[in-house]
Protein backbone atom coordinates (compact mmCIF):
# COMPACT_ATOMS: atom_id res chain seq x y z
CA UNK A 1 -163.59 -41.71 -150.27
CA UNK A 2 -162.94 -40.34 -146.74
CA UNK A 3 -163.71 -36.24 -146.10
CA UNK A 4 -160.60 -35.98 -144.45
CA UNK A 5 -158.30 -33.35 -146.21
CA UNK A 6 -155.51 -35.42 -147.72
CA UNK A 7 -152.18 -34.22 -144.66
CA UNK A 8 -155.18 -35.24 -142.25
CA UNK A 9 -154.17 -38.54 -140.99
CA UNK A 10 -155.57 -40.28 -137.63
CA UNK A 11 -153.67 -41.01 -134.31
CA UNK A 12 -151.42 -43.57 -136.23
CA UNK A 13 -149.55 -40.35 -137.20
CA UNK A 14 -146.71 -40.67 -134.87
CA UNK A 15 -144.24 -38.21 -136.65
CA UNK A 16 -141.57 -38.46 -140.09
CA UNK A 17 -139.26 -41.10 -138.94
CA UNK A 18 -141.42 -43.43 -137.39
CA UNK A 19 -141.57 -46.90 -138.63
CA UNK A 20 -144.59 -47.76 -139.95
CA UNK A 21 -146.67 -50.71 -138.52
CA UNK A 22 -148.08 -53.63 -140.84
CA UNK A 23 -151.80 -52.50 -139.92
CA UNK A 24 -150.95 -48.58 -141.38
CA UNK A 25 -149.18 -49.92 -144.36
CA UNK A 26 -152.59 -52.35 -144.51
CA UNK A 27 -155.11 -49.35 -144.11
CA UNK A 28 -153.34 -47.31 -146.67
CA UNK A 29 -152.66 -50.36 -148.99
CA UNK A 30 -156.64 -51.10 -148.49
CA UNK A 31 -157.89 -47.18 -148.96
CA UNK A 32 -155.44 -47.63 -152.26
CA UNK A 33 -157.35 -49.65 -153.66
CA UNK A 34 -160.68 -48.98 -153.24
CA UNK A 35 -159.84 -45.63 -154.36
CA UNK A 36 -158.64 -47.27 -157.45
CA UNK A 37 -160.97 -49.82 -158.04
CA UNK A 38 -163.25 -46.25 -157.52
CA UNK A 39 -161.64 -44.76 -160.57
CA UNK A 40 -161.73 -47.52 -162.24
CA UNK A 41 -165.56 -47.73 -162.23
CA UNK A 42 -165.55 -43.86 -163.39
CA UNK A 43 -163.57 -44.37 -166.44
CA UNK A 44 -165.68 -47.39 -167.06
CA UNK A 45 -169.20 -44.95 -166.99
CA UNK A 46 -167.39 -41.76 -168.54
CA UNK A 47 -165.87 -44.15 -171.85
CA UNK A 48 -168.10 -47.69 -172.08
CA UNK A 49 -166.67 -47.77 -175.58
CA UNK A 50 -163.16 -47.57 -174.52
CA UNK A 51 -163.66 -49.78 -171.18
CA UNK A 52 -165.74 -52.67 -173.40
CA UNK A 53 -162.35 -52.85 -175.62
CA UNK A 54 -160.51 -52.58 -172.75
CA UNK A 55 -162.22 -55.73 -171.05
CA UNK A 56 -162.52 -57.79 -174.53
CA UNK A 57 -158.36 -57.22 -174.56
CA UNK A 58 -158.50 -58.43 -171.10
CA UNK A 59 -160.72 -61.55 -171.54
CA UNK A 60 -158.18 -62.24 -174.76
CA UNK A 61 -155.15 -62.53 -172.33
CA UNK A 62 -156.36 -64.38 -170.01
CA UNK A 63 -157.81 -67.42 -172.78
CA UNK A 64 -154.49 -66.88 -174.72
CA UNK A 65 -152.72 -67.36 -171.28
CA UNK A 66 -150.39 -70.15 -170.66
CA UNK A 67 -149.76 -71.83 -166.68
């Protein structure tokens, strides 16, 4: 996770009705996810029980899945 406070954005910043370019909506899109695959991983320490279930439903799907 950055240490930037979370209004504290960069020089891409160029004001409220800017358009946003496709390498901004990338870096967010990319910070997104890492801080997700970040909580993931937490819940996955703080409740094994819960994320074992969790992946056992997963694994189900995906044999039970039809292309």
């Amino acid at each position: 996770m950055s240490d930037l406070p979370a209004g504290a954005g960069g020089p891409e910043k160029a004001g409220p009705g800017a358009p946003e370019t496709d390498a901004e909506r990338r870096r967010r899109r990319a910070r997104f996810l890492r801080d997700l695959a970040e909580a993931r991983a937490l819940r996955a320490r703080v409740q094994p029980r819960r994320a074992k279930a969790a992946r056992l439903r997963h694994a189900m799907r995906m044999r039970t899945f039809r292309w």
